[in-house]
N, C-alpha and C. Protein backbone atom coordinates (compact mmCIF):
# COMPACT_ATOMS: atom_id res chain seq x y z
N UNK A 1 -11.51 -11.56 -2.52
CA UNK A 1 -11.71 -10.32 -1.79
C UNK A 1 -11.16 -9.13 -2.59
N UNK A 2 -10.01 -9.15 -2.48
CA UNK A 2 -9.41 -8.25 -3.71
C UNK A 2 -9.89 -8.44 -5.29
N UNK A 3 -10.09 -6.86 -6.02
CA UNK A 3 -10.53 -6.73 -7.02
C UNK A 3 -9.16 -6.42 -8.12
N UNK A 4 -8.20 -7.07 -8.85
CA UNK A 4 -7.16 -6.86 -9.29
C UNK A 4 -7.11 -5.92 -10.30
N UNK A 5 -8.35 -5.97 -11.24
CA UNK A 5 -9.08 -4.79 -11.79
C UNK A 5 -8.70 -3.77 -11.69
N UNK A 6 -9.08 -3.40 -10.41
CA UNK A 6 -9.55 -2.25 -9.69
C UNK A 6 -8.28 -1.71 -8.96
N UNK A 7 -7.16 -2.54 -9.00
CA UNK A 7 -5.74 -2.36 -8.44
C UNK A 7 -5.60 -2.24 -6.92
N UNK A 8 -6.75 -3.16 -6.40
CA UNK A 8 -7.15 -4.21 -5.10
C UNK A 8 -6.13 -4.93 -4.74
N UNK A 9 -5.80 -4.80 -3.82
CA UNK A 9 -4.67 -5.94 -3.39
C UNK A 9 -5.13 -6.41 -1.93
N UNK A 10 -4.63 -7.43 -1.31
CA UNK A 10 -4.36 -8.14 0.00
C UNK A 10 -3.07 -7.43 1.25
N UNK A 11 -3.33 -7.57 2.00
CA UNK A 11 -2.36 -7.62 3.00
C UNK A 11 -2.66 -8.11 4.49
N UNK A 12 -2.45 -9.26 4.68
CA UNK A 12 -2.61 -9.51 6.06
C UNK A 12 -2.07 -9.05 7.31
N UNK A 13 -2.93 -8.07 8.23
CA UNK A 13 -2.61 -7.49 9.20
C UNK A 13 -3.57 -8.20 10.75
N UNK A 14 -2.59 -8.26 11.35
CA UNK A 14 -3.08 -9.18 12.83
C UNK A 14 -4.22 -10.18 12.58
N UNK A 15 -3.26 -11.04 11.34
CA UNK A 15 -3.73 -12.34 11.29
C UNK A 15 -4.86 -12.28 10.38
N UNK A 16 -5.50 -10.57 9.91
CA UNK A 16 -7.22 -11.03 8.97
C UNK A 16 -6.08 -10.59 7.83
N UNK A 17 -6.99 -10.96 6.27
CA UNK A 17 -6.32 -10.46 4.81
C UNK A 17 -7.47 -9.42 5.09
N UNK A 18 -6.59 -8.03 4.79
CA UNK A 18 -7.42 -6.76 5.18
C UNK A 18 -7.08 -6.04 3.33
N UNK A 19 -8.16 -5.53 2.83
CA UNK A 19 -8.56 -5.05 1.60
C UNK A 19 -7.27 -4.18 0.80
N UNK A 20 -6.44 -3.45 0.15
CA UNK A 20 -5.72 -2.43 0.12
C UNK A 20 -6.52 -2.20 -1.47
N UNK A 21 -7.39 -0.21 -1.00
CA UNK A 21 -7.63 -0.20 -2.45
C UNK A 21 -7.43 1.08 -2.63
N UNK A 22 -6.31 1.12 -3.36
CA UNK A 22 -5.91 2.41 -3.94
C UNK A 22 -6.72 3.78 -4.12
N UNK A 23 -7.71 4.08 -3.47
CA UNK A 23 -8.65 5.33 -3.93
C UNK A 23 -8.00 6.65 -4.72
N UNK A 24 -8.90 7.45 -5.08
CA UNK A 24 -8.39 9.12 -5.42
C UNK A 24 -8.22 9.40 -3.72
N UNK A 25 -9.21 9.24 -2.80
CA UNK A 25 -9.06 9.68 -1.33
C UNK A 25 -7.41 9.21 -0.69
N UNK A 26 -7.68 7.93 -0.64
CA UNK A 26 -6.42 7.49 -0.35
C UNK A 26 -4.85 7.97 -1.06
N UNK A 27 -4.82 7.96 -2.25
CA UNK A 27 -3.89 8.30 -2.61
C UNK A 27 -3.10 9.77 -2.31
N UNK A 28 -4.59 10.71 -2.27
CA UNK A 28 -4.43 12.02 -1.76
C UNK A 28 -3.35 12.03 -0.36
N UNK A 29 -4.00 11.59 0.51
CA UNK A 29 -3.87 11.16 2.12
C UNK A 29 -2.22 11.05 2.04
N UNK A 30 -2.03 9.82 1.37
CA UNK A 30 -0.40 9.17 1.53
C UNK A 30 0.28 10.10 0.52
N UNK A 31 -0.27 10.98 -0.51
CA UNK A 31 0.55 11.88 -0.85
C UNK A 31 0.88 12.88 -0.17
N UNK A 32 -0.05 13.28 0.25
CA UNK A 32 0.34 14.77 1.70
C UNK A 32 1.17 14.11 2.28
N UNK A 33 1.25 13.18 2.71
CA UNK A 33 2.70 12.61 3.95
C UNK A 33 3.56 12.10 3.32
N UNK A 34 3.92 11.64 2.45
CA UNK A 34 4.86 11.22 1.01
C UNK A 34 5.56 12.24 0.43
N UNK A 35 4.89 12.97 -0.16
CA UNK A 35 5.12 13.78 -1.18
C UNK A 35 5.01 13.05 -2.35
N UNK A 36 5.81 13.64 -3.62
CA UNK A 36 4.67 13.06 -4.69
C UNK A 36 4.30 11.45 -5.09
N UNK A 37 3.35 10.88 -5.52
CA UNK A 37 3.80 9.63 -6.02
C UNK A 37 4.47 9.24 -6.97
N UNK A 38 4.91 10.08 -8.13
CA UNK A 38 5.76 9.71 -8.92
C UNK A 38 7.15 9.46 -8.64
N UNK A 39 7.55 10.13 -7.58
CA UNK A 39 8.99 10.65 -7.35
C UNK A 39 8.82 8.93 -6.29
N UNK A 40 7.96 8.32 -5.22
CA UNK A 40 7.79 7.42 -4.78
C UNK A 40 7.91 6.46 -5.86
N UNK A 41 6.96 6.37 -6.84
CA UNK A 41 7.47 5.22 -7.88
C UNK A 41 8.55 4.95 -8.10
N UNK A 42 9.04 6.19 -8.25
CA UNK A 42 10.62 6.22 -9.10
C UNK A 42 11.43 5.52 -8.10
N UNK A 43 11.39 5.81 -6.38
CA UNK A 43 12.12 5.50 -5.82
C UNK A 43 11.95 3.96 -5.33
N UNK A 44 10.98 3.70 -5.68
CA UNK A 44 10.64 1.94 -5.66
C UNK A 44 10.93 1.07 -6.73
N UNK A 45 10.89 1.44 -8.29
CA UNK A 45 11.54 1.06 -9.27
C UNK A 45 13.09 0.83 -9.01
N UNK A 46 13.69 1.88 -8.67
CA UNK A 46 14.91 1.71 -8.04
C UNK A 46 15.68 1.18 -6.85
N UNK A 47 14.43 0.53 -6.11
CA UNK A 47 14.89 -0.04 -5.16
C UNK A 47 15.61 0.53 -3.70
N UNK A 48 14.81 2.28 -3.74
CA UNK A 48 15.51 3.14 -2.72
C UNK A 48 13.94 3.44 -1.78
N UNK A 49 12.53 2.35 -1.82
CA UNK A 49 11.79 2.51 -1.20
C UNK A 49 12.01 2.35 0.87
N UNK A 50 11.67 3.32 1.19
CA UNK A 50 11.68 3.02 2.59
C UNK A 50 10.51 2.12 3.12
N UNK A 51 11.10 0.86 4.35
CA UNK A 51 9.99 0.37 4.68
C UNK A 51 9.15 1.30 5.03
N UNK A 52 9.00 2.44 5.83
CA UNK A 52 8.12 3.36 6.29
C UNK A 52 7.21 4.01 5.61
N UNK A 53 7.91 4.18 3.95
CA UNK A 53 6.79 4.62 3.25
C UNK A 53 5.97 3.69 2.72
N UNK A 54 6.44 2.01 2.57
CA UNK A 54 5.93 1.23 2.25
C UNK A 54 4.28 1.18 3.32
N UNK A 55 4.46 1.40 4.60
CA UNK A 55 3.62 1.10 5.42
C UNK A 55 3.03 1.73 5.21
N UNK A 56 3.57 3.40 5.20
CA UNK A 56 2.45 4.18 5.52
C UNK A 56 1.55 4.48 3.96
N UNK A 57 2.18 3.76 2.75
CA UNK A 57 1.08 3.76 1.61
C UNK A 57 0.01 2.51 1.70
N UNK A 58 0.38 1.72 2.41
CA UNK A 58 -0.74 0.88 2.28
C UNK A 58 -1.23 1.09 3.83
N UNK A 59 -1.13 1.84 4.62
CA UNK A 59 -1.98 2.26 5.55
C UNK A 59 -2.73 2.82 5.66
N UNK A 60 -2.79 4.03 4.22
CA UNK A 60 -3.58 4.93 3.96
C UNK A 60 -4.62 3.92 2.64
N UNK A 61 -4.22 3.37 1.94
CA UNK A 61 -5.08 2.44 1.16
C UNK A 61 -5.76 1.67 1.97
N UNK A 62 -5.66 0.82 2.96
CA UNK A 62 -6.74 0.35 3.98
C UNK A 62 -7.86 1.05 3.80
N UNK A 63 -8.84 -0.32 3.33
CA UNK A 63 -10.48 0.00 2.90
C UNK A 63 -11.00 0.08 4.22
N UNK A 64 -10.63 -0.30 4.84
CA UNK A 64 -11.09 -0.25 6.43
C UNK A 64 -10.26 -0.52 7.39
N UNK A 65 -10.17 -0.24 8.41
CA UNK A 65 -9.21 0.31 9.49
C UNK A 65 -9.78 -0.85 10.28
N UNK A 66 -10.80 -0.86 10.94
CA UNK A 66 -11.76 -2.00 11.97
C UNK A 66 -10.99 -1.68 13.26
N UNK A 67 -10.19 -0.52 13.73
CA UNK A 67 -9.72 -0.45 14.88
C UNK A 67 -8.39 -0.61 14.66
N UNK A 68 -7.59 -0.70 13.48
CA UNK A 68 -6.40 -0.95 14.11
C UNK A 68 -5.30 -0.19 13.62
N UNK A 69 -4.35 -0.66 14.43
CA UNK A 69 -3.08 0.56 14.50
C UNK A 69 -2.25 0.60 13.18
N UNK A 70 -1.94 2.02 13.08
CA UNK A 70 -0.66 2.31 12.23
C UNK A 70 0.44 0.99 11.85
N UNK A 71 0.52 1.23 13.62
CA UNK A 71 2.03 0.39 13.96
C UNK A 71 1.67 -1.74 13.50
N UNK A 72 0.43 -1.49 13.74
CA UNK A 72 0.20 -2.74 13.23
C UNK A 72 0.08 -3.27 11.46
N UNK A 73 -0.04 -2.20 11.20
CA UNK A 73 0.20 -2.55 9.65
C UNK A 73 1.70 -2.00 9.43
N UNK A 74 2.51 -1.72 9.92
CA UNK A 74 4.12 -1.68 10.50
C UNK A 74 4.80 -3.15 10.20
N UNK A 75 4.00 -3.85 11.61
CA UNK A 75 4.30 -4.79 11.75
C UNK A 75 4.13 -5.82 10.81
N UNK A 76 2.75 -6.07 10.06
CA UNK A 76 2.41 -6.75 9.35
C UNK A 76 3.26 -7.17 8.22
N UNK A 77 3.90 -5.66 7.73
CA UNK A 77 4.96 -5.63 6.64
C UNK A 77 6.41 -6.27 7.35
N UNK A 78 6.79 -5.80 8.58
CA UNK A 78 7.65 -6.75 8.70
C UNK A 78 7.63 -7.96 9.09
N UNK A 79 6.42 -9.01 9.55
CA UNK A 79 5.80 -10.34 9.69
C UNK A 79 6.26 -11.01 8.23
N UNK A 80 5.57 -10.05 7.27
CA UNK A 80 5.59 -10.65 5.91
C UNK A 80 6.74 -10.76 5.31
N UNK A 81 7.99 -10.13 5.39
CA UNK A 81 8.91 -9.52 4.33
C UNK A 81 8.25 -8.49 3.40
N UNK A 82 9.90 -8.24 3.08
CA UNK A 82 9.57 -7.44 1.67
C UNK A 82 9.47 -8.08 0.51
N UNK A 83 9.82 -9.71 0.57
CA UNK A 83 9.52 -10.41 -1.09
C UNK A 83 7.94 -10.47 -0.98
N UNK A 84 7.04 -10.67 -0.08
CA UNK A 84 5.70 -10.90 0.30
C UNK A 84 4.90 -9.63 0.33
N UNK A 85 5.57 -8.65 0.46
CA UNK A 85 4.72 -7.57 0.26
C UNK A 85 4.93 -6.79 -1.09
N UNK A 86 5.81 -7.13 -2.00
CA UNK A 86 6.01 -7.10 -3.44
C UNK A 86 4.67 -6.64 -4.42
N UNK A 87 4.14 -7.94 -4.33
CA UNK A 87 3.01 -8.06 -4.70
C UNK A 87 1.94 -7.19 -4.43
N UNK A 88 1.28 -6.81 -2.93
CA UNK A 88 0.54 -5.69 -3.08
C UNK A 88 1.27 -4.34 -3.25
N UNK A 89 2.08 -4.19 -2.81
CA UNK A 89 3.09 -2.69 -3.76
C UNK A 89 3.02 -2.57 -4.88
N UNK A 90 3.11 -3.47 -5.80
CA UNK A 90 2.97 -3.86 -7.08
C UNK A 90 1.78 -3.33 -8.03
N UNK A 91 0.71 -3.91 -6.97
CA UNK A 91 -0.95 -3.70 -7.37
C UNK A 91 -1.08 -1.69 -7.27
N UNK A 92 -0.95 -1.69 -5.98
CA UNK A 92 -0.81 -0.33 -5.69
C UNK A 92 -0.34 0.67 -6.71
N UNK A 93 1.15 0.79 -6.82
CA UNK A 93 1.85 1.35 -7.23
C UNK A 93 1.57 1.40 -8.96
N UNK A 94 1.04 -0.06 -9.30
CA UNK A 94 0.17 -0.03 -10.90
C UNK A 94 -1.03 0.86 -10.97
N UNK A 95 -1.44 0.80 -9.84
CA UNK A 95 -3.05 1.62 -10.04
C UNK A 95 -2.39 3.25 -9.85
N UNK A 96 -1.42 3.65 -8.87
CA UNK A 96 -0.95 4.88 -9.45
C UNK A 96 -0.32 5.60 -10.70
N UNK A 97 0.06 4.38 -11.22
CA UNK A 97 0.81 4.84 -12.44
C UNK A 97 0.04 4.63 -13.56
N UNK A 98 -0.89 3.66 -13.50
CA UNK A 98 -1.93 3.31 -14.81
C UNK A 98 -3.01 3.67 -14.79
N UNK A 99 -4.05 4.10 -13.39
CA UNK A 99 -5.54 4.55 -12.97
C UNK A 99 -6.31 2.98 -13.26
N UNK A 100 -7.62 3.52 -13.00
CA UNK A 100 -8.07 1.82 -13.13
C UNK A 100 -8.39 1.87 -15.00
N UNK A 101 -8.43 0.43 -14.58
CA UNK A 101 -8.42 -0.41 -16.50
C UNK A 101 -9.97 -0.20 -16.78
């Protein structure tokens, strides 16, 4: 499903693996409510990421919504952990800092 390429990642929210793909749109979105992404990188490299911004960047990367809540991709991240959501942060946060390959 995910395109790793493309800096595609997974995240399972209320039980489906729902798409996370980094767009120019998306990124825009979670930057207006973020502020910048670099200064976000920086603060995830360092290990001073908030779960909240964690959510709300891959809430705004959601290729599709299909109806569901904020708070449910909230939840999802805390269902999963934070060693489990590593990985699509990872993808994400590469496609902001590298653009696609």
């Amino acid at each position: 499903m995910a395109n790793g390429t493309r800096g595609e990642a997974e995240l399972v929210v209320a039980g489906q693996p729902r798409l996370l793909r980094p767009s120019f749109t998306a990124l825009v979105a979670a930057e207006d409510e973020l502020g910048p992404l670099f200064a976000l990188v920086e603060r995830a490299g360092e290990g001073q990421l908030r779960l909240s911004e964690m959510a709300c960047l891959f809430w705004h990367c959601l290729a599709a919504r299909d109806g569901l809540t904020r708070d449910q991709v909230g939840e999802a991240v805390m269902q999963a952990g934070l060693a489990a959501c590593a990985a699509p942060l990872r993808m994400v946060l590469g496609q902001i800092l590298q653009g696609a390959g």
